[in-house]
C-alpha atoms as a PDB file:
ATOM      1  CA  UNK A   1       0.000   0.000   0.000  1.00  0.00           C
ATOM      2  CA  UNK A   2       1.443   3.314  -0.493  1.00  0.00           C
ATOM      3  CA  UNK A   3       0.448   6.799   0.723  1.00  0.00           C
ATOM      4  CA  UNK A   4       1.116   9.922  -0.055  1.00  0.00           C
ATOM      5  CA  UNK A   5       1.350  13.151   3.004  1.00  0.00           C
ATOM      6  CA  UNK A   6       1.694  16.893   2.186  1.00  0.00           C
ATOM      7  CA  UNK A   7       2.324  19.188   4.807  1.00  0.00           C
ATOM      8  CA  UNK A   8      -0.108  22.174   4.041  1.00  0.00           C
ATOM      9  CA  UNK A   9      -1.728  25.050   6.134  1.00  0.00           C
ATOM     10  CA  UNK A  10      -4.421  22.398   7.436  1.00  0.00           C
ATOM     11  CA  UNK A  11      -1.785  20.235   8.431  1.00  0.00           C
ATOM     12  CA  UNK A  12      -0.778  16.824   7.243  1.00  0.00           C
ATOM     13  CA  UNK A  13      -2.948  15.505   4.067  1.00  0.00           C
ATOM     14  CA  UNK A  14      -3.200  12.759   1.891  1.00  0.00           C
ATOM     15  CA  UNK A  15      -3.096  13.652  -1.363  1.00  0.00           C
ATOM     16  CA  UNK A  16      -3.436  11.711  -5.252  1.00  0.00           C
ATOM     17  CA  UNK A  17      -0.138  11.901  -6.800  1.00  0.00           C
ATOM     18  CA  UNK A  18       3.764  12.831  -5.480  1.00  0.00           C
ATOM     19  CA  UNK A  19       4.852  16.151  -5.383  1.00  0.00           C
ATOM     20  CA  UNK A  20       7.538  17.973  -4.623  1.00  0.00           C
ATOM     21  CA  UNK A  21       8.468  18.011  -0.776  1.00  0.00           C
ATOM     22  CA  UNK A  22       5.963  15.125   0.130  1.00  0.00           C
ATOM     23  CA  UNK A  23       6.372  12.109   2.207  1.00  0.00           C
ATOM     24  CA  UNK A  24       5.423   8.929   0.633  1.00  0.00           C
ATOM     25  CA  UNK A  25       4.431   5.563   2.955  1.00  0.00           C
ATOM     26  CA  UNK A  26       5.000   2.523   1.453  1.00  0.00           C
ATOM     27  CA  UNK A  27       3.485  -0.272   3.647  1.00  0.00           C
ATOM     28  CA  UNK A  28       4.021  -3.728   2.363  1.00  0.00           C
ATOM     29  CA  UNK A  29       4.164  -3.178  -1.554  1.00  0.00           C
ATOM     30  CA  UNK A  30       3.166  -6.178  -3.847  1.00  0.00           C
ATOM     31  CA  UNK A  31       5.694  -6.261  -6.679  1.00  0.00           C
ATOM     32  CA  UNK A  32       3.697  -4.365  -9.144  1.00  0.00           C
ATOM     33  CA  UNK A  33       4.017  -1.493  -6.584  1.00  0.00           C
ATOM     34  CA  UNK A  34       7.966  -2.184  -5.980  1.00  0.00           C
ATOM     35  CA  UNK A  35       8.061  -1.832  -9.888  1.00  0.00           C
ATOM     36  CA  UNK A  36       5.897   1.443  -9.963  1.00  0.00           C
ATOM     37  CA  UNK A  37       8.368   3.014  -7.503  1.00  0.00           C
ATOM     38  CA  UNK A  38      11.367   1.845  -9.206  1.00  0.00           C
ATOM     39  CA  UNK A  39      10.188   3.343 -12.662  1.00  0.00           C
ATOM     40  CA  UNK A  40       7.777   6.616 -11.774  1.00  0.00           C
ATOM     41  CA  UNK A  41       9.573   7.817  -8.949  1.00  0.00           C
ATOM     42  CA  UNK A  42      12.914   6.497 -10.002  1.00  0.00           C
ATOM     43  CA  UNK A  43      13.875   4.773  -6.738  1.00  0.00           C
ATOM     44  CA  UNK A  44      16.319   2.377  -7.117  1.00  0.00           C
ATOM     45  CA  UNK A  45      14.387  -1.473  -5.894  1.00  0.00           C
ATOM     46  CA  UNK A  46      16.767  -2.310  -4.270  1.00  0.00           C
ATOM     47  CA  UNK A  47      15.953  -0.017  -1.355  1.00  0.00           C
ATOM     48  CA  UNK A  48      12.236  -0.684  -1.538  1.00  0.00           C
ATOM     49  CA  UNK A  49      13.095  -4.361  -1.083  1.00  0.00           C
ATOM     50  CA  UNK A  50      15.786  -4.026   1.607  1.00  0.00           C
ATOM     51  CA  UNK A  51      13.758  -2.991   4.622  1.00  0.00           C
ATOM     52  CA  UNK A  52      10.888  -5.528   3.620  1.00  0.00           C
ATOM     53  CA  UNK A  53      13.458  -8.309   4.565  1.00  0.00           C
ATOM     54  CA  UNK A  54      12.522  -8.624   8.682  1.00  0.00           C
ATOM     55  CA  UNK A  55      16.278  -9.803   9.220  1.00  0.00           C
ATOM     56  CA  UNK A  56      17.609  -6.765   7.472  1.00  0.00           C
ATOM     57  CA  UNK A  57      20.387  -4.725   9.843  1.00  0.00           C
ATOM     58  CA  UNK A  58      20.355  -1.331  10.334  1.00  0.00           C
ATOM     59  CA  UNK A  59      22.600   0.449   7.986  1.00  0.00           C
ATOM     60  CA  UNK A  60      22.808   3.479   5.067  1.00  0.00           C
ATOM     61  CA  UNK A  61      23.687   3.416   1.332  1.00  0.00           C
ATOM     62  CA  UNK A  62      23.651   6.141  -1.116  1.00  0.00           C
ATOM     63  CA  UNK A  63      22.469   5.135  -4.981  1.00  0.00           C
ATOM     64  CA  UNK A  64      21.718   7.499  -8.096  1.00  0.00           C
ATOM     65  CA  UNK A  65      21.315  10.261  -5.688  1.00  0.00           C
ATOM     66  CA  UNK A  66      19.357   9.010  -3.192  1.00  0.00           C
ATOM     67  CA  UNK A  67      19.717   7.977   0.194  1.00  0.00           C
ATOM     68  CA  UNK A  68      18.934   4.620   2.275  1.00  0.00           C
ATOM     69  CA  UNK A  69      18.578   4.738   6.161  1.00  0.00           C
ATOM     70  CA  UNK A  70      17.375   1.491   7.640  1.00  0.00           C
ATOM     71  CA  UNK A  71      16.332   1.649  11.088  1.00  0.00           C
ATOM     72  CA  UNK A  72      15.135  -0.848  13.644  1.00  0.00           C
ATOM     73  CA  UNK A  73      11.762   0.233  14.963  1.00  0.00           C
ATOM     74  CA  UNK A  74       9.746  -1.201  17.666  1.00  0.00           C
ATOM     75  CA  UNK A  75       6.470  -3.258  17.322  1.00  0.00           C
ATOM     76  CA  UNK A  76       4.103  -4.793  19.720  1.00  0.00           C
ATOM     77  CA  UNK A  77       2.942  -8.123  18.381  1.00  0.00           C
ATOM     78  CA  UNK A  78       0.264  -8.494  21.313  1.00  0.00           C
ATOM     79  CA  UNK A  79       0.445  -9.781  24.927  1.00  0.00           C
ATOM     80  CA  UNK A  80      -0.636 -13.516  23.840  1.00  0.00           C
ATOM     81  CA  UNK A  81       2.295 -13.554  21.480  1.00  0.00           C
ATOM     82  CA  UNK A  82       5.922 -15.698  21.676  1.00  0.00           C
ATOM     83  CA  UNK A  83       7.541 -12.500  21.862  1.00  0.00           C
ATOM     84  CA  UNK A  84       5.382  -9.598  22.249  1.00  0.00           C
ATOM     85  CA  UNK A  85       7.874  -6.935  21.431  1.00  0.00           C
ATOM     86  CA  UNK A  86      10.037  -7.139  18.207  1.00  0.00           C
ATOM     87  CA  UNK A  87      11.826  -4.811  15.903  1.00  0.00           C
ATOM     88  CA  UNK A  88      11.229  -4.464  12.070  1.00  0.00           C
ATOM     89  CA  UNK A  89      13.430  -2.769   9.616  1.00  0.00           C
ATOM     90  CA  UNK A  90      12.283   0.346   8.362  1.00  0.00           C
ATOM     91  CA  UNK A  91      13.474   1.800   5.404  1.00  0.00           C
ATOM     92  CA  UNK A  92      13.831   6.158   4.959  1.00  0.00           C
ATOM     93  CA  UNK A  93      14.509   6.875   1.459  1.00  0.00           C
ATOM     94  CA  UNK A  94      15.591  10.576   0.806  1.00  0.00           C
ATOM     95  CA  UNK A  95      16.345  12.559  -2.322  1.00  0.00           C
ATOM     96  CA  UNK A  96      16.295  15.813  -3.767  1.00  0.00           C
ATOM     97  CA  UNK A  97      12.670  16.002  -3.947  1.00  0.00           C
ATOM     98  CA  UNK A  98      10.651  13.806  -1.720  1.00  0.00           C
ATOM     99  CA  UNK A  99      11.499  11.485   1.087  1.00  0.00           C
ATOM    100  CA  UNK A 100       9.763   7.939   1.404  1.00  0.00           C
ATOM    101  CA  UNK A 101       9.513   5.450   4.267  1.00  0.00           C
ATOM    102  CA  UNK A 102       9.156   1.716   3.640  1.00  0.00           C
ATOM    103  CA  UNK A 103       8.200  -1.065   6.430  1.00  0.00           C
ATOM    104  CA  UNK A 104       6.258  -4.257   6.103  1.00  0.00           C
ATOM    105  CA  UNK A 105       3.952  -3.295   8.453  1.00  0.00           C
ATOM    106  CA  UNK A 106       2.450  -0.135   9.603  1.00  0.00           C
ATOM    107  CA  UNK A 107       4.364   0.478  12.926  1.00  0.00           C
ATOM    108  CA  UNK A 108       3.544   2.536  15.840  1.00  0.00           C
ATOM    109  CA  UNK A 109       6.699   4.903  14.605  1.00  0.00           C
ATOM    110  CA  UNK A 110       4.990   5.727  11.780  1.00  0.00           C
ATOM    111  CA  UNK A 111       1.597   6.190  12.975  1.00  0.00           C
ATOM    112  CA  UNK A 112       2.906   8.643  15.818  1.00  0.00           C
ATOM    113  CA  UNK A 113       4.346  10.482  13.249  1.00  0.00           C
ATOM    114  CA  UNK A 114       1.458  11.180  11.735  1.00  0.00           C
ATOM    115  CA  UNK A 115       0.110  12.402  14.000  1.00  0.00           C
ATOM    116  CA  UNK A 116       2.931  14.886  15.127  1.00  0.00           C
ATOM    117  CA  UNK A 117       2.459  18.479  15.515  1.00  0.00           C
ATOM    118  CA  UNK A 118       3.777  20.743  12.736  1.00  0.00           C
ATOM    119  CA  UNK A 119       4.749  18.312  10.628  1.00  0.00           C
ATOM    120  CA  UNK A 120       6.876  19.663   7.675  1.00  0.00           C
ATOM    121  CA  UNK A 121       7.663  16.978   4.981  1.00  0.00           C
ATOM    122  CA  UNK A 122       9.257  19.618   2.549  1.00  0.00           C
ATOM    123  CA  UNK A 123      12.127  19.877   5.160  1.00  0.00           C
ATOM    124  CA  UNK A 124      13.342  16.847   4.327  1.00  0.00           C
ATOM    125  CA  UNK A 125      16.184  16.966   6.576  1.00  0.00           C
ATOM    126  CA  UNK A 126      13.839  17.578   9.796  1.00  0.00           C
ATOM    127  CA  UNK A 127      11.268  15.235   8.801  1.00  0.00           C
ATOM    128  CA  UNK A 128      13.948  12.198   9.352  1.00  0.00           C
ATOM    129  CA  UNK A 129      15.492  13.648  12.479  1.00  0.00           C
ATOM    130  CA  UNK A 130      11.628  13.724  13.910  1.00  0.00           C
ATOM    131  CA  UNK A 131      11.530  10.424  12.732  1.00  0.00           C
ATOM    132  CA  UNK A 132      14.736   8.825  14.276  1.00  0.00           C
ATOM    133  CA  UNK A 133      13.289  10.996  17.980  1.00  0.00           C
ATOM    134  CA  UNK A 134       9.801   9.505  17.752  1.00  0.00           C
ATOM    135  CA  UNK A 135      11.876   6.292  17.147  1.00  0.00           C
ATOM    136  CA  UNK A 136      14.234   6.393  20.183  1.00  0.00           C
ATOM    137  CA  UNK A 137      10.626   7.685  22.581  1.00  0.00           C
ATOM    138  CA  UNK A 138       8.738   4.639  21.201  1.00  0.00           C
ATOM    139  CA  UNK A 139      11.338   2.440  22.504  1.00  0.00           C
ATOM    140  CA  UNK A 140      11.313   4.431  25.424  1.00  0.00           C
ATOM    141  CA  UNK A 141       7.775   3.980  26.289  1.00  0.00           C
ATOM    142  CA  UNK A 142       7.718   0.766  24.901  1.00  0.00           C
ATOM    143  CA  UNK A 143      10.306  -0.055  27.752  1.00  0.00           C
ATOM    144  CA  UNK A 144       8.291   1.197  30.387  1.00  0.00           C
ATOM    145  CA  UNK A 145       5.611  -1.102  29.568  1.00  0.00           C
ATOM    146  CA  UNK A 146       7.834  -4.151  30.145  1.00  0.00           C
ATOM    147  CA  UNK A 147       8.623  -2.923  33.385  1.00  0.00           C
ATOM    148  CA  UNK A 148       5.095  -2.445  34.562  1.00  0.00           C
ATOM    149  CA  UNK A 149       4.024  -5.575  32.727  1.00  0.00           C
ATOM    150  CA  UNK A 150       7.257  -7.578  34.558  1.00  0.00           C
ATOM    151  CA  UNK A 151       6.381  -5.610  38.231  1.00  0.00           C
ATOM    152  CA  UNK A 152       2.676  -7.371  37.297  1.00  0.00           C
ATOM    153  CA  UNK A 153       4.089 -10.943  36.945  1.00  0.00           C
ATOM    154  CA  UNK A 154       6.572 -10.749  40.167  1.00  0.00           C
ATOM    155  CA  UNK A 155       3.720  -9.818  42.270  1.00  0.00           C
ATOM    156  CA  UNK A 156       1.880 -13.098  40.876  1.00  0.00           C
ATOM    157  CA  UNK A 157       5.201 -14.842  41.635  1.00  0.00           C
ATOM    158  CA  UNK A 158       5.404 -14.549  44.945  1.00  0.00           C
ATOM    159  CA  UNK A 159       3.110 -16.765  45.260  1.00  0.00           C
ATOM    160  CA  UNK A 160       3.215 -18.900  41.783  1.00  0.00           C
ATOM    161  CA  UNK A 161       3.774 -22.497  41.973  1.00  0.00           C
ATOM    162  CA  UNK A 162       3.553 -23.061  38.378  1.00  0.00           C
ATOM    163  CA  UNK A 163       5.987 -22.362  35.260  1.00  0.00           C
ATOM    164  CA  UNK A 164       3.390 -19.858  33.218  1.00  0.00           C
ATOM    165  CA  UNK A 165       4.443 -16.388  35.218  1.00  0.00           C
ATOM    166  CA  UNK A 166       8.088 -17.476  34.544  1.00  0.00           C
ATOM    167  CA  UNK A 167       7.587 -18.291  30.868  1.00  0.00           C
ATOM    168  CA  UNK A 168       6.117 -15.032  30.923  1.00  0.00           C
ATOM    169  CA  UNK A 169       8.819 -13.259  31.900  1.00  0.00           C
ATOM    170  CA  UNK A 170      11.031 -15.520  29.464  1.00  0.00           C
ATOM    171  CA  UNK A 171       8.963 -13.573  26.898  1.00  0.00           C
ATOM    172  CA  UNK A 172       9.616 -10.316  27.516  1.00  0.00           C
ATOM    173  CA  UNK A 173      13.702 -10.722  28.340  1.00  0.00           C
ATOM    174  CA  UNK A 174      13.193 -12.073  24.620  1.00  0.00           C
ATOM    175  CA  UNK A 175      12.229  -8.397  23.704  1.00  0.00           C
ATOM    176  CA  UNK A 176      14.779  -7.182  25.716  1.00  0.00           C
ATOM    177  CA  UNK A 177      17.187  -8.683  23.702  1.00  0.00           C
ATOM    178  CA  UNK A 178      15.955  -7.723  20.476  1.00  0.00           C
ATOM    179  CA  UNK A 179      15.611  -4.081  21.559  1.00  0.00           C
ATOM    180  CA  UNK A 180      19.286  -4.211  22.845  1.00  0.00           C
ATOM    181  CA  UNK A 181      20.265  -5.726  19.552  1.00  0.00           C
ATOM    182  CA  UNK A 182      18.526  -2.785  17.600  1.00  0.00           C
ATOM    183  CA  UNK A 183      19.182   0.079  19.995  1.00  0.00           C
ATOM    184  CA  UNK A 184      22.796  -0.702  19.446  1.00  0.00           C
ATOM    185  CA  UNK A 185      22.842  -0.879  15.813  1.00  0.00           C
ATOM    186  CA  UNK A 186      20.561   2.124  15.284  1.00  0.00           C
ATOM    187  CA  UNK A 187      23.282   4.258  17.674  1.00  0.00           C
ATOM    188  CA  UNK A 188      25.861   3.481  15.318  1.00  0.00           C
ATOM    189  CA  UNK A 189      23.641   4.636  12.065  1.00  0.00           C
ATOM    190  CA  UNK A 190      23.159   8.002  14.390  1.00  0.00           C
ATOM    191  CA  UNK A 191      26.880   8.379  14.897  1.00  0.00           C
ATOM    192  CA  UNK A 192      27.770   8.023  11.686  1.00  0.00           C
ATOM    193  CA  UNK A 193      24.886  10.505  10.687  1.00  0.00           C
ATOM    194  CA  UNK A 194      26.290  12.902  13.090  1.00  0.00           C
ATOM    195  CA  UNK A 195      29.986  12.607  10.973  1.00  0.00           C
ATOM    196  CA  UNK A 196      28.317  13.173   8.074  1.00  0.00           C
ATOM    197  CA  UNK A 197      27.095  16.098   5.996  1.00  0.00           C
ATOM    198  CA  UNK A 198      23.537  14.881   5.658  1.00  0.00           C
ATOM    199  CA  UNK A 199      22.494  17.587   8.453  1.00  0.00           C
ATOM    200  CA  UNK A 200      25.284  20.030   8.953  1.00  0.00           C
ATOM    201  CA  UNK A 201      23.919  22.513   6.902  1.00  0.00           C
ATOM    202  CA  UNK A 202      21.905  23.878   9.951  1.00  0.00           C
ATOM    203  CA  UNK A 203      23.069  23.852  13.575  1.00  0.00           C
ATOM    204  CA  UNK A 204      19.533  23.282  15.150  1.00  0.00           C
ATOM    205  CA  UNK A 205      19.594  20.040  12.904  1.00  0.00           C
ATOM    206  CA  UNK A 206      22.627  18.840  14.745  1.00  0.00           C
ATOM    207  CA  UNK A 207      21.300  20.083  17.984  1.00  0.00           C
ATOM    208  CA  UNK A 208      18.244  17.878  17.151  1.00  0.00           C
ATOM    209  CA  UNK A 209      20.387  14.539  16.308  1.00  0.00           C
ATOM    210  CA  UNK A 210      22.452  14.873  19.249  1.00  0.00           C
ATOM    211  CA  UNK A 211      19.590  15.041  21.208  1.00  0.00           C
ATOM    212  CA  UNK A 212      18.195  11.870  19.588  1.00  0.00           C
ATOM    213  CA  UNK A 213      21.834   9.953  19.837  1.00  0.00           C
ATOM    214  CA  UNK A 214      21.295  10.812  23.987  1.00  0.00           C
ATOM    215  CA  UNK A 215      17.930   9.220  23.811  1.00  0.00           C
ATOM    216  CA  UNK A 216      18.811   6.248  22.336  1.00  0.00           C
ATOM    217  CA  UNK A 217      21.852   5.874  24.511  1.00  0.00           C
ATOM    218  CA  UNK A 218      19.374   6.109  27.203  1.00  0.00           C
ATOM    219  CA  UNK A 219      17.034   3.387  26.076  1.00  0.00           C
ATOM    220  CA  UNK A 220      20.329   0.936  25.790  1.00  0.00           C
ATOM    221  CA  UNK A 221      21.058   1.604  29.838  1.00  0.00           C
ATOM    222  CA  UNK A 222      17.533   1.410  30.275  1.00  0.00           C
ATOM    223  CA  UNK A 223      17.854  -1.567  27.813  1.00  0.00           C
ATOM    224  CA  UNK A 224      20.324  -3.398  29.526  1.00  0.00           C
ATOM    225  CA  UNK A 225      19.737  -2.538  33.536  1.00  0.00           C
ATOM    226  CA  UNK A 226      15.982  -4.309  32.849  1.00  0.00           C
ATOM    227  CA  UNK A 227      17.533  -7.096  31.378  1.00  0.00           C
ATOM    228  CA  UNK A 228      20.025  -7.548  34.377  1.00  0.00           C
ATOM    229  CA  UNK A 229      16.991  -7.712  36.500  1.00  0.00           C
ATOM    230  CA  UNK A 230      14.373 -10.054  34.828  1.00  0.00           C
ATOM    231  CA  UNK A 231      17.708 -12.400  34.181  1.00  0.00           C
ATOM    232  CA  UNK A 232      18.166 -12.107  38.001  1.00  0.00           C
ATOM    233  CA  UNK A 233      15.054 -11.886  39.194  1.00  0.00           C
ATOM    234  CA  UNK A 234      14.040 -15.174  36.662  1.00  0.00           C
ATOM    235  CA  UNK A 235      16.682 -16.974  38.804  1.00  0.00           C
ATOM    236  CA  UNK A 236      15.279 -16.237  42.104  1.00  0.00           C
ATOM    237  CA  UNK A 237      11.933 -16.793  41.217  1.00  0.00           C
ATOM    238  CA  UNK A 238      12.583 -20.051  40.063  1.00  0.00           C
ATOM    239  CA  UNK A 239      13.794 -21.208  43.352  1.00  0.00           C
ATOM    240  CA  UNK A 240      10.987 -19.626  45.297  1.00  0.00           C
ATOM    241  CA  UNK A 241       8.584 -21.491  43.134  1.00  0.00           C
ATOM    242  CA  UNK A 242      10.535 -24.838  43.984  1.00  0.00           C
ATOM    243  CA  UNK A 243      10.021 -23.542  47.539  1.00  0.00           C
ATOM    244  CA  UNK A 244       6.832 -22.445  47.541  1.00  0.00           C
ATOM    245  CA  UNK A 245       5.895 -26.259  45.884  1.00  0.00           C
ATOM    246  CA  UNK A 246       8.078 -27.920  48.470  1.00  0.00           C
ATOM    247  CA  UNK A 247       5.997 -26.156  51.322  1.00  0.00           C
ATOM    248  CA  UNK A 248       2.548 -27.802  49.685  1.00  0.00           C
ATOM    249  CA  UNK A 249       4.334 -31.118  49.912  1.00  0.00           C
ATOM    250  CA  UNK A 250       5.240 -30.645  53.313  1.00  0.00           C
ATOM    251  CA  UNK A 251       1.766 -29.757  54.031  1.00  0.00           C
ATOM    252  CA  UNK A 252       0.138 -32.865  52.342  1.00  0.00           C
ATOM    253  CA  UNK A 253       2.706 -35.041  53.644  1.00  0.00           C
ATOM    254  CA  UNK A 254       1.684 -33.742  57.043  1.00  0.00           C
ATOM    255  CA  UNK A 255      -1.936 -33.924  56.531  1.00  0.00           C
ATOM    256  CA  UNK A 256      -1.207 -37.984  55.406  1.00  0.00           C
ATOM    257  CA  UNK A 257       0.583 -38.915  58.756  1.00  0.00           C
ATOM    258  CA  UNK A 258      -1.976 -37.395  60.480  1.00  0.00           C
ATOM    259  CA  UNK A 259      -4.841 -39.184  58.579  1.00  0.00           C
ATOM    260  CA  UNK A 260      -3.217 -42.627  59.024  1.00  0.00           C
ATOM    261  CA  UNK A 261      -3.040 -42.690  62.941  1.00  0.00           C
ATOM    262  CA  UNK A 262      -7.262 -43.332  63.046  1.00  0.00           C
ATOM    263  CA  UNK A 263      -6.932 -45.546  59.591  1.00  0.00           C
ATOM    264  CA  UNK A 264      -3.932 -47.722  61.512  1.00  0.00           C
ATOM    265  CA  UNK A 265      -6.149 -48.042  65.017  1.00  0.00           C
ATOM    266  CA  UNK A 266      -9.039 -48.746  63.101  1.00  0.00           C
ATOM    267  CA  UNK A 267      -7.589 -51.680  61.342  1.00  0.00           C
ATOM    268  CA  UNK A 268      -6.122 -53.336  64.588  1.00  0.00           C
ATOM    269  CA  UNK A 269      -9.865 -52.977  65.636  1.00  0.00           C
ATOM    270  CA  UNK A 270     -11.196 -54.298  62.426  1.00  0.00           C
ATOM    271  CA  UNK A 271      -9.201 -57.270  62.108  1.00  0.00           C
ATOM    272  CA  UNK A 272     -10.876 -61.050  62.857  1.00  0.00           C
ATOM    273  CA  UNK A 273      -9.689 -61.982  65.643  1.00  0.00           C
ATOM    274  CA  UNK A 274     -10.316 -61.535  69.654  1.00  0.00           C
ATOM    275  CA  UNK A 275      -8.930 -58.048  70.527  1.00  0.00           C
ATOM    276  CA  UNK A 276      -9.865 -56.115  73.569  1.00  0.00           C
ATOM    277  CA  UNK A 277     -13.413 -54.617  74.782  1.00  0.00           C
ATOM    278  CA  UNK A 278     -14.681 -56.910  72.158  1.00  0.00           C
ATOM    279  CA  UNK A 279     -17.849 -57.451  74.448  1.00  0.00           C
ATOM    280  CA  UNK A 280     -18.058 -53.559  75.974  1.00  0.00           C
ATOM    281  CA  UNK A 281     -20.487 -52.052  74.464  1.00  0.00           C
ATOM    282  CA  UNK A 282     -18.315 -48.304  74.764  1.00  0.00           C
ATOM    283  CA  UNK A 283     -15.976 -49.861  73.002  1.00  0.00           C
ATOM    284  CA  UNK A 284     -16.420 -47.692  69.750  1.00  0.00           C
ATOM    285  CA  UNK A 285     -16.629 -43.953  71.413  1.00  0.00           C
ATOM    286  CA  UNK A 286     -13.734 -44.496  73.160  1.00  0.00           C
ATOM    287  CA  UNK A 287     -11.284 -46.105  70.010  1.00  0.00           C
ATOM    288  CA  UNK A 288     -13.328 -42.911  68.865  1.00  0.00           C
ATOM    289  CA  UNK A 289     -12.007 -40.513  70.890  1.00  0.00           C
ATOM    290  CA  UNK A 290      -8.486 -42.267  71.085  1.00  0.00           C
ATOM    291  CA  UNK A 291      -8.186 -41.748  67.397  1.00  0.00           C
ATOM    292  CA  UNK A 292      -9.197 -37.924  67.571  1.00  0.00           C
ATOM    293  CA  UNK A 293      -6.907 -37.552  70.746  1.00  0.00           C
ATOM    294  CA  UNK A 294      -3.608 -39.257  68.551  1.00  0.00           C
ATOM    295  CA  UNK A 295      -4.403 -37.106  65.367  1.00  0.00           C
ATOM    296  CA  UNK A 296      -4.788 -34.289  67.913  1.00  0.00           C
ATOM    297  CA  UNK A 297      -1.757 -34.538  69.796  1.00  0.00           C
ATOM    298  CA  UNK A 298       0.179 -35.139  66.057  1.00  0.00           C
ATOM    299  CA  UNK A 299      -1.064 -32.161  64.694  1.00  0.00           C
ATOM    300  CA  UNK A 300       0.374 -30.201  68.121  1.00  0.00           C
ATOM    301  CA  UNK A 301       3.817 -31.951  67.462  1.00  0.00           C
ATOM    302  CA  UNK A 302       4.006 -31.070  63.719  1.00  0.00           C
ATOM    303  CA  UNK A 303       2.550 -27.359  64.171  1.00  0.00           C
ATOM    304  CA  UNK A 304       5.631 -26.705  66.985  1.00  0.00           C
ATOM    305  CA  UNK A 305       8.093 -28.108  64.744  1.00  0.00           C
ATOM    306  CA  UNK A 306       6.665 -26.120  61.395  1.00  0.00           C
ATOM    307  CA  UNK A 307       5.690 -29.219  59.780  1.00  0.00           C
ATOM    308  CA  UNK A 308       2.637 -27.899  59.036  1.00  0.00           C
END
C-alpha cells in the first residue's frame, strides 16, 4: 500500500499523486508497486526491497542520488504472542525532492508520526530527524511497559507455583534482547549521521540529532539494567517457586501422617480376631475418641516443629 502526506496550512494531508516536498508511505508493496516506484519515482528497488526483509540490519547506502537509512523500529505483536515486542526494519529513502519510508507493516513509529504536531515533509532533513526521535521515545515507552508488565508478573510470583508467570517473563527478556540488539545498531547509524554532511547545513539540525543519539543511549542503559533484573530476578523466582511447591508437599505429607493414625487403630480394631473390649459395648466412642486424641496430639507436634 502506499500513501502519499503533504504538509499544508491544514496540516498533514493525503493527497493523489507525489509532489515535490511530500512524504510517501509505502506499507508492504506487492511487486507491481515495488516496480511502480522503481520506474515513476525512479527509486532504485533495491531499497524498496531491503527494509521488507525482517532480518535486514540497520545500515545506510547512497544510490543514483538518493539515500537509504534502515532503522530498527519497535512493534508490539500483542500480549498472547511468543515474543510480544520485536523490531522491524524500516526503510527512509531521501532525495532531492521527496522522502519515502518503507516497512512491512504499519508500525507505531509511523503512525505517531502522523500524527505529530507541525509536521513539515518539505524539510526533508527535519522530517527524518523527527523520525529517528519519535523512534528512540517509542522504545522508550515501549520499555516502560515491560517494566510495569514484569512488576505485574513478580507480584503473581510470589506466590506462583507453576511455570506460566516465569515463561512469561522468558517472553519479555526475549524483547529485551531484540531491543538491545537494535538500539545498538541504530546508535551506530546516528553516529555516523552525526559525521556526516547529511544535516550540517543547519546547527539546530545537529542540535536535534544529538539530542536523539542521547535518547537512544538512554534506552540501551535502560535496555540493559531491565535485562540484568528479569535475568536475576528469573533466577530467584525459580527457586521460590521450587520452595513455595516444596511447602505444599510438606503440608500434604503432614496432613497424610496425620490421617493414618485413626486408619492404623481402626484396622487393629477391624481385624478377625479376639482383641480387647470386644464385648463392651463403649468400646467404639472411646477407640473414637483415642483416634481424635492421637491425630490431635500429632497435629500439636508437627505445628511446633513447622511441619505444618
Amino acid at each position: 500500500m502506499i500513501t502519499i502526506h503533504k504538509s499544508t496550512e491544514l496540516g498533514l494531508e493525503i493527497v493523489a499523486e507525489p509532489t515535490g516536498g511530500c512524504w510517501i508511505n509505502v506499507v508492504d508493496p506487492s511487486p507491481d508497486e515495488v516496480a511502480q516506484l522503481a520506474h515513476t519515482l525512479s527509486i532504485p528497488q533495491d531499497f524498496v526491497t531491503y527494509p521488507l526483509d525482517m532480518d535486514e540490519r540497520a545500515r545506510t547506502e547512497k544510490e543514483n542520488g538518493a539515500t537509504l537509512i534502515v532503522l530498527r523500529v519497535p512493534s508490539f505483536q500483542g500480549e498472547a504472542a511468543d515474543v510480544p515486542y520485536v523490531t522491524v526494519p524500516l526503510g527512509i529513502v531521501l532525495t532531492d525532492w521527496f522522502v519515502a519510508t518503507v516497512c512491512k507493516t504499519d508500525t507505531t513509529v509511523v503512525e505517531a508520526l502522523r500524527r505529530a504536531p507541525g509536521l513539515a515533509t518539505s524539510k526533508r532533513n527535519r522530517f527524518i530527524l523527527r523520525m529517528l526521535r519519535i523512534t528512540a521515545n517509542q522504545y522508550l515507552q515501549d520499555l516502560r511497559q515491560i517494566d510495569n508488565t514484569v512488576d505485574i508478573l513478580e507480584d503473581r510470583l510470589h506466590h506462583a507455583q507453576r511455570n506460566r508467570e516465569l515463561l512469561g517473563l522468558l517472553k519479555y527478556e526475549k524483547s529485551l534482547v531484540y531491543f538491545t540488539a537494535a538500539l545498538k545498531s541504530n546508535e551506530l547509524i546516528l553516529q555516523h549521521l552525526q559525521k556526516n554532511q547529511l544535516f550540517q547545513q543547519y546547527p539546530e539540525d545537529l542540535d536535534l540529532l544529538e539530542d536523539v543519539l542521547t535518547e537512544v543511549q538512554q534506552a540501551i542503559e535502560m535496555t540493559n539494567i531491565s535485562s540484568n533484573i528479569l535475568s536475576q530476578m528469573m533466577d530467584a523466582f525459580a527457586s521460590i517457586i521450587s520452595n513455595n511447591l516444596n511447602v505444599v508437599m510438606k503440608f500434604l505429607a503432614s496432613v497424610t501422617i496425620i490421617l493414618s493414625l485413626p486408619t492404623m487403630i481402626a484396622s487393629f480394631y477391624g481385624m478377625n480376631v479376639p482383641v480387647p473390649m470386644n464385648q463392651w459395648g463403649w468400646a467404639f466412642p472411646l477407640i473414637l475418641a483415642a483416634s481424635v486424641v492421637v491425630c490431635a496430639a500429632a497435629a500439636v507436634l508437627f505445628w511446633r516443629k513447622d511441619w505444618l
